[in-house]
PDB file of N, CA and C in Angstrom:
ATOM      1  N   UNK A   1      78.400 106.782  63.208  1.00  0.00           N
ATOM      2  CA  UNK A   1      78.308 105.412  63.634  1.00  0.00           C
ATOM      3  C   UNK A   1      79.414 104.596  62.963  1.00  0.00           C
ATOM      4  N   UNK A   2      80.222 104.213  63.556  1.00  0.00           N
ATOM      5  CA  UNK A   2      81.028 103.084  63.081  1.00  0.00           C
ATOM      6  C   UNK A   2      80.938 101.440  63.071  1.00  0.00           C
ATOM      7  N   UNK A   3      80.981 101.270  62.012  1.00  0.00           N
ATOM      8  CA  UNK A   3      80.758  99.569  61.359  1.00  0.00           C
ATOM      9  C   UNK A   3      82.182  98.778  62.217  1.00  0.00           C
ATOM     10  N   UNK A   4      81.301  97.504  61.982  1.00  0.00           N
ATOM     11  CA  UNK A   4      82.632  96.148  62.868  1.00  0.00           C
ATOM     12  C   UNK A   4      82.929  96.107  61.221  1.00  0.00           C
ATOM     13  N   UNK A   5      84.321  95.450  62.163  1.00  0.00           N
ATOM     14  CA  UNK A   5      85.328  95.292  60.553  1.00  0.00           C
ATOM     15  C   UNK A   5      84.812  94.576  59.768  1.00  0.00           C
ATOM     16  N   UNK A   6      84.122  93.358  60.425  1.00  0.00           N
ATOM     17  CA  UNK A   6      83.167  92.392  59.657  1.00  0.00           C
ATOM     18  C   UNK A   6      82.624  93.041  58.441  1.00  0.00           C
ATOM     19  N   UNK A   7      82.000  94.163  59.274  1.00  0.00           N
ATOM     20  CA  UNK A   7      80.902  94.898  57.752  1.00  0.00           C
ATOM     21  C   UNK A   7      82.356  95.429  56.603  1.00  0.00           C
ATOM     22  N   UNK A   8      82.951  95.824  57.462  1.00  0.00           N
ATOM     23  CA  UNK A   8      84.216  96.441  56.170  1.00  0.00           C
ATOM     24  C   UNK A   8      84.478  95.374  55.668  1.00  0.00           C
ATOM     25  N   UNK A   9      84.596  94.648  55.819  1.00  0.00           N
ATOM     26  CA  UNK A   9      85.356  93.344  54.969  1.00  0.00           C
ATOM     27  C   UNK A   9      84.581  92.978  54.050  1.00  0.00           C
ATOM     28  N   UNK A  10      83.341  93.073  54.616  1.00  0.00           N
ATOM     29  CA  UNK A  10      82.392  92.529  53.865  1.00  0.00           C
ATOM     30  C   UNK A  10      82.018  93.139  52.442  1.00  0.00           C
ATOM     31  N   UNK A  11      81.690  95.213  52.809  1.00  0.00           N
ATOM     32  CA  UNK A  11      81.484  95.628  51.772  1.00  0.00           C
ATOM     33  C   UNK A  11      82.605  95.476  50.981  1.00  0.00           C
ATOM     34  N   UNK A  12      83.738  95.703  51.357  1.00  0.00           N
ATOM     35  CA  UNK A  12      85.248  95.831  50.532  1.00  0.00           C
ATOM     36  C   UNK A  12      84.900  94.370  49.727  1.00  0.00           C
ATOM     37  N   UNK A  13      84.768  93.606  49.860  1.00  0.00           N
ATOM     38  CA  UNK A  13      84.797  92.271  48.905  1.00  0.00           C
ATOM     39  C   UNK A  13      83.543  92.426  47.933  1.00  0.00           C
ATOM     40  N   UNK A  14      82.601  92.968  48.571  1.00  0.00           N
ATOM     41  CA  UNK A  14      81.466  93.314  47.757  1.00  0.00           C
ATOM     42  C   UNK A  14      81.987  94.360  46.228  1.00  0.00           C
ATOM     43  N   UNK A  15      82.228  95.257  46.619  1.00  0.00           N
ATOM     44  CA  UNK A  15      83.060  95.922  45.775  1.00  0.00           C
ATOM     45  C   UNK A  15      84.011  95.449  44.730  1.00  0.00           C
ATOM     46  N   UNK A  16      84.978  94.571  45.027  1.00  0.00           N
ATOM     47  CA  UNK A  16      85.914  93.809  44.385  1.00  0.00           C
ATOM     48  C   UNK A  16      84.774  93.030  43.529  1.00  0.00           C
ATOM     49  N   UNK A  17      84.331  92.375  44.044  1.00  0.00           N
ATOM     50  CA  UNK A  17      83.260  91.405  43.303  1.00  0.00           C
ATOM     51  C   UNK A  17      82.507  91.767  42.311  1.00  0.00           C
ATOM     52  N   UNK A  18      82.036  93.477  42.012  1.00  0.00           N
ATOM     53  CA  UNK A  18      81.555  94.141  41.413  1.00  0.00           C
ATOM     54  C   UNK A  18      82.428  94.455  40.218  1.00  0.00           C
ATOM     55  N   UNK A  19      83.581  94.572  40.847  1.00  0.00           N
ATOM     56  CA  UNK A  19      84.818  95.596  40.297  1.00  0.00           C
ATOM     57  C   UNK A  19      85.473  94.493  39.161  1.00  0.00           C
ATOM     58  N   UNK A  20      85.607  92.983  39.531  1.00  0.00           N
ATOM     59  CA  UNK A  20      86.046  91.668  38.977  1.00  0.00           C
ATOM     60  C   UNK A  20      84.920  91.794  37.499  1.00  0.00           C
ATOM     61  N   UNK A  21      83.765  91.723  37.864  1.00  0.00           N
ATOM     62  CA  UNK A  21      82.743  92.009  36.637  1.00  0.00           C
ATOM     63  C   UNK A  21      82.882  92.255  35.594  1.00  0.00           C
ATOM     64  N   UNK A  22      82.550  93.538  35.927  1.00  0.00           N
ATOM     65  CA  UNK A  22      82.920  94.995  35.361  1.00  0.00           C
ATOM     66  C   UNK A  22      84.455  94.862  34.403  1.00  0.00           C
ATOM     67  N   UNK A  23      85.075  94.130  35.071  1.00  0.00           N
ATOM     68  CA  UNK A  23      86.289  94.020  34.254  1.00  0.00           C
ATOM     69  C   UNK A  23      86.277  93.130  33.040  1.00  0.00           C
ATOM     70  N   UNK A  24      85.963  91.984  33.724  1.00  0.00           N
ATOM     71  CA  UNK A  24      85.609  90.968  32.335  1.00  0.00           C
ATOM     72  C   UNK A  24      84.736  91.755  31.402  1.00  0.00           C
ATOM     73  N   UNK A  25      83.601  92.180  31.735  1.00  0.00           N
ATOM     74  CA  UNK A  25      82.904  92.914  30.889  1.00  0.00           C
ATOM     75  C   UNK A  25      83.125  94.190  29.993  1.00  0.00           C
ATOM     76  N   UNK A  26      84.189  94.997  30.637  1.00  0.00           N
ATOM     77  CA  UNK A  26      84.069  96.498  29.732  1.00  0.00           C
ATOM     78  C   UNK A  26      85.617  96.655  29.935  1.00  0.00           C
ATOM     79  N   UNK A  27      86.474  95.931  30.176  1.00  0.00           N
ATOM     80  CA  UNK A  27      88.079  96.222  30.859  1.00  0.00           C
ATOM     81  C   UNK A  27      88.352  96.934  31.702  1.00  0.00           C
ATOM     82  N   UNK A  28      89.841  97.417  32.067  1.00  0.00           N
ATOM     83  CA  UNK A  28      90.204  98.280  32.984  1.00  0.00           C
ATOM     84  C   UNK A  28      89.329  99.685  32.415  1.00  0.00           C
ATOM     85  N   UNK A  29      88.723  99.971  31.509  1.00  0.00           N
ATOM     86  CA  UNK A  29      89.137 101.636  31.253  1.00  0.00           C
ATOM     87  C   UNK A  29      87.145 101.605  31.159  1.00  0.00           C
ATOM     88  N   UNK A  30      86.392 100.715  31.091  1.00  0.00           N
ATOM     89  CA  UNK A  30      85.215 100.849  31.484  1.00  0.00           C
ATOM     90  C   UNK A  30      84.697 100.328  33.113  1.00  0.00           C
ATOM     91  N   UNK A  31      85.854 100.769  34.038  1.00  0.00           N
ATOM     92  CA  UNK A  31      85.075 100.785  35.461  1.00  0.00           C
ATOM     93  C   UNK A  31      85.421 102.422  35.904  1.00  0.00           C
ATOM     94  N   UNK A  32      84.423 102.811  36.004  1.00  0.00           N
ATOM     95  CA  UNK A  32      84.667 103.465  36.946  1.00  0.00           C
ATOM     96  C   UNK A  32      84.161 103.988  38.318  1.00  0.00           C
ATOM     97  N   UNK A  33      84.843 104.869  38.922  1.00  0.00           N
ATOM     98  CA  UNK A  33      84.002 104.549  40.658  1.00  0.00           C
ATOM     99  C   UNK A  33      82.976 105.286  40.863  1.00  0.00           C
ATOM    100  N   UNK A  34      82.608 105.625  40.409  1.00  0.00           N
ATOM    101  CA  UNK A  34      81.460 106.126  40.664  1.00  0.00           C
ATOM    102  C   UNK A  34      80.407 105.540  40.543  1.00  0.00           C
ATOM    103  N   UNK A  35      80.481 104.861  39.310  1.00  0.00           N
ATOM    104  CA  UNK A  35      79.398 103.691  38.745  1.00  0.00           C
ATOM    105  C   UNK A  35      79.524 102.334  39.535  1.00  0.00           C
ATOM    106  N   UNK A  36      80.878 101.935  39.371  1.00  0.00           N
ATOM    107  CA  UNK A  36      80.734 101.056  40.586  1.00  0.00           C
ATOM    108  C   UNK A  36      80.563 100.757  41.695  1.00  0.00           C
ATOM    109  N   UNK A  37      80.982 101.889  42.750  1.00  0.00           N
ATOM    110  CA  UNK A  37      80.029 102.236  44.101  1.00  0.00           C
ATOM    111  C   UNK A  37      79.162 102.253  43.635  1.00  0.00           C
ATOM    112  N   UNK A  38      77.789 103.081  42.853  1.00  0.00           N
ATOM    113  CA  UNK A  38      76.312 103.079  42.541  1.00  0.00           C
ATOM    114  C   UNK A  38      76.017 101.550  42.252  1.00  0.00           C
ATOM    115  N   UNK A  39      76.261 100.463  41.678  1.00  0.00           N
ATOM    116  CA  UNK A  39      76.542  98.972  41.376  1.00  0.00           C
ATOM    117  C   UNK A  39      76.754  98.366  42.350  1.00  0.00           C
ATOM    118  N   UNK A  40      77.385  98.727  43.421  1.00  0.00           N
ATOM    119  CA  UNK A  40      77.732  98.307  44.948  1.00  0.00           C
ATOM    120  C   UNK A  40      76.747  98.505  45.758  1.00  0.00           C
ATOM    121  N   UNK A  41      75.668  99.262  45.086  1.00  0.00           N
ATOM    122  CA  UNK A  41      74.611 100.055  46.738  1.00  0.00           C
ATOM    123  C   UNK A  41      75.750 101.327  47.710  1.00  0.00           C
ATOM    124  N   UNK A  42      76.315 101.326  47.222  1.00  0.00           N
ATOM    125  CA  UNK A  42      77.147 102.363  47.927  1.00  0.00           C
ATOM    126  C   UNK A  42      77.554 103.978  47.453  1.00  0.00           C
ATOM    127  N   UNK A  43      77.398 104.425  48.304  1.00  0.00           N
ATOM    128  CA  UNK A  43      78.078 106.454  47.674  1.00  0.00           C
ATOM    129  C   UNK A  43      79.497 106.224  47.103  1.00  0.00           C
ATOM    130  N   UNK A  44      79.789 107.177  46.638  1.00  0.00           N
ATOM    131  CA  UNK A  44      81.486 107.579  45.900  1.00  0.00           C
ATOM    132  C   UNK A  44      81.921 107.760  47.004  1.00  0.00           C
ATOM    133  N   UNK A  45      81.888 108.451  47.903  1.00  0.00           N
ATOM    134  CA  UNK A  45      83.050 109.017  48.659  1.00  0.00           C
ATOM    135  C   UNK A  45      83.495 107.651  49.608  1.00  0.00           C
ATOM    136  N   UNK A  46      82.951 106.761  49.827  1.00  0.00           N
ATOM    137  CA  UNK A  46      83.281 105.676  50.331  1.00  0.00           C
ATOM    138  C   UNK A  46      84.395 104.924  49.927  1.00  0.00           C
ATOM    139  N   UNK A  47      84.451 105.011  48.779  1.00  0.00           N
ATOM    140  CA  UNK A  47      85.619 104.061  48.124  1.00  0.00           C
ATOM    141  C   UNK A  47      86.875 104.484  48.921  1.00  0.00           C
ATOM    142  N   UNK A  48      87.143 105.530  48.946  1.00  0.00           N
ATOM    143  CA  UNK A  48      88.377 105.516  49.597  1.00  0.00           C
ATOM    144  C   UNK A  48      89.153 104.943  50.546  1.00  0.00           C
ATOM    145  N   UNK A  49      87.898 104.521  51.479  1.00  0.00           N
ATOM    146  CA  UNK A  49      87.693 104.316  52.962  1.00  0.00           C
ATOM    147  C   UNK A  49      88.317 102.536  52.946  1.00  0.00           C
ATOM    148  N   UNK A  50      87.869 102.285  51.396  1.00  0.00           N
ATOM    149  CA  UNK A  50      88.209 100.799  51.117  1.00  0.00           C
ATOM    150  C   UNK A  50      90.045 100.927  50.203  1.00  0.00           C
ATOM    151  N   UNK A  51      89.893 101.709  49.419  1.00  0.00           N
ATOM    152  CA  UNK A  51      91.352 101.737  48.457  1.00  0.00           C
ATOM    153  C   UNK A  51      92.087 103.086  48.420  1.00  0.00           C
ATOM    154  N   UNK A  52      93.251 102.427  48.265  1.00  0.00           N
ATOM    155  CA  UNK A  52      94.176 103.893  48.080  1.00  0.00           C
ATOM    156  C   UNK A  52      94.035 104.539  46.719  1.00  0.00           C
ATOM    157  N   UNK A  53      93.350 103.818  45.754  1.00  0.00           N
ATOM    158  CA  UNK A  53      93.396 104.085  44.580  1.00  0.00           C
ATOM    159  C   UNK A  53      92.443 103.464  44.052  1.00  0.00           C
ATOM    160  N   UNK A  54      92.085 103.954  42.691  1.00  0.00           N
ATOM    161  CA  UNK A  54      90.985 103.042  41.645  1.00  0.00           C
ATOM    162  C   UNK A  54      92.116 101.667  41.135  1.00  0.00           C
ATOM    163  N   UNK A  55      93.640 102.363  40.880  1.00  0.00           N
ATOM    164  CA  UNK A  55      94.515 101.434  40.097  1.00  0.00           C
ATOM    165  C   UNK A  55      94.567 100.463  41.605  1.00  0.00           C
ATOM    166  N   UNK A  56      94.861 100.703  42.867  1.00  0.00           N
ATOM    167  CA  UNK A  56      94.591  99.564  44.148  1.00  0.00           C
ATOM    168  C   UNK A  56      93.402  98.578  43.588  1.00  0.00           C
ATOM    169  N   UNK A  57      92.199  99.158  43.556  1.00  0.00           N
ATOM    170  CA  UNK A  57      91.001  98.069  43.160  1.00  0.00           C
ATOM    171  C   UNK A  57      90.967  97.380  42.118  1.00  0.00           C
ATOM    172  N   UNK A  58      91.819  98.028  41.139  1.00  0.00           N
ATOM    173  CA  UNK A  58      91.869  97.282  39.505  1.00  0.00           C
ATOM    174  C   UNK A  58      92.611  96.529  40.009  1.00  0.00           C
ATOM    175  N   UNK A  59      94.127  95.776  40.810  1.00  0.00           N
ATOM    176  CA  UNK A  59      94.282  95.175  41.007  1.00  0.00           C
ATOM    177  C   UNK A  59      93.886  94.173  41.672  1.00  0.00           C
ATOM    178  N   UNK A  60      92.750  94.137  42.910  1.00  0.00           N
ATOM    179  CA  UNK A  60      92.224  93.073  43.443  1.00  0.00           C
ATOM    180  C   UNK A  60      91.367  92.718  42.739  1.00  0.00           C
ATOM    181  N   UNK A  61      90.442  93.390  41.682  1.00  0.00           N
ATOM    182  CA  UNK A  61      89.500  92.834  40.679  1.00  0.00           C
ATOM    183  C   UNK A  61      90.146  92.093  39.767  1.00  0.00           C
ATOM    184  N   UNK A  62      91.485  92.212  39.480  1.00  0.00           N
ATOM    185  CA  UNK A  62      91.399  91.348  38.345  1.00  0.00           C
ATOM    186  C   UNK A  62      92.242  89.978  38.973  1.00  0.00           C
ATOM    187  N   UNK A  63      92.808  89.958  40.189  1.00  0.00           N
ATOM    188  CA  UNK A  63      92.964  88.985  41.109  1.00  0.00           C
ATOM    189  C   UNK A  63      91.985  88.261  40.871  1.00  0.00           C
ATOM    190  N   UNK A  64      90.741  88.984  41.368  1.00  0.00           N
ATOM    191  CA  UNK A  64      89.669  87.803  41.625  1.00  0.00           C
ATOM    192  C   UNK A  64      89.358  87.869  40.056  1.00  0.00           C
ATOM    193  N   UNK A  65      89.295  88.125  38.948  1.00  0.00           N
ATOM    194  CA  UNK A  65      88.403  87.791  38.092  1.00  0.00           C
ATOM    195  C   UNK A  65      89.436  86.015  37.629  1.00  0.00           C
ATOM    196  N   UNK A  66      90.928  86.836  37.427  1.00  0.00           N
ATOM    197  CA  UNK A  66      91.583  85.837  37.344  1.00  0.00           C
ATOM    198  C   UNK A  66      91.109  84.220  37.915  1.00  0.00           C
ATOM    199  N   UNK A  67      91.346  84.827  39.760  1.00  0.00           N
ATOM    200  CA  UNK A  67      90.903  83.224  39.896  1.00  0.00           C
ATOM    201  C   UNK A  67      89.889  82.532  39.644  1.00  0.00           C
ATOM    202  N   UNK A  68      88.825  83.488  39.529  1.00  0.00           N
ATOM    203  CA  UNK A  68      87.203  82.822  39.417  1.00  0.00           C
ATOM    204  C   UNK A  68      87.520  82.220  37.626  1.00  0.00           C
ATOM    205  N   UNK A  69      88.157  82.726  36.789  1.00  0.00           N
ATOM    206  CA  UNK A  69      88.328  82.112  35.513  1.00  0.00           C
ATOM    207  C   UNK A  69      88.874  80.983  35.291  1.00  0.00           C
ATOM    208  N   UNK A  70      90.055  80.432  36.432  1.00  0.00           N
ATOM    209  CA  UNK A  70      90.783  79.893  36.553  1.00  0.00           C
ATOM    210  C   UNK A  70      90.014  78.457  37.228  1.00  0.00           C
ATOM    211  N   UNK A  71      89.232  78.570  38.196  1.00  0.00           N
ATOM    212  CA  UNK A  71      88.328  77.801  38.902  1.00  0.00           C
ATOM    213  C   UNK A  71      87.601  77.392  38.099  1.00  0.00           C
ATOM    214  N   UNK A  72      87.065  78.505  37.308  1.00  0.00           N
ATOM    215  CA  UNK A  72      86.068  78.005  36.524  1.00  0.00           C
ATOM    216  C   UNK A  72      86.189  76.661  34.808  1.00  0.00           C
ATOM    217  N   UNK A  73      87.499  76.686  35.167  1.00  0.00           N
ATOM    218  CA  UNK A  73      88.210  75.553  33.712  1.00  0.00           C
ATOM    219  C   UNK A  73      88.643  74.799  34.727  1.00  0.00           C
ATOM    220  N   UNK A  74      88.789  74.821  36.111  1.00  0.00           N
ATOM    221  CA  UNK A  74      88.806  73.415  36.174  1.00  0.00           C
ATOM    222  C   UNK A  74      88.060  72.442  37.374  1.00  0.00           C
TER     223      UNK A  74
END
């Protein structure tokens, strides 16, 4: 069964959002995907489907952690 992109978009941000966390909380070298898909409601093998890489997702997580820190001072 294939999902509308909607749902992809959706989980993919879900993920990031998880992934942003996780970062503030334990850094780059305490996420990893496995735990964070399980944290997502989601299987491992999925991630892929969203990133080319774990280092791909470390970058949009800390995008967003950035801005949400950034928002958040002012």
């Amino acid at each position: 069964m294939r999902y509308s992109k909607e749902h992809k978009q959706e989980t993919h941000a879900r993920i990031v959002k998880k992934a942003s966390v996780r970062l503030r909380e334990k850094g780059a070298h305490g996420i990893g995907v496995a735990d964070l898909m399980k944290a997502a409601g989601l299987t491992h093998g999925g991630f892929y489907a969203h990133f080319a890489s774990r280092e791909a997702m470390l970058v949009e997580a800390a995008d967003r952690a950035g801005a949400e820190s950034v928002a958040a001072l002012t």
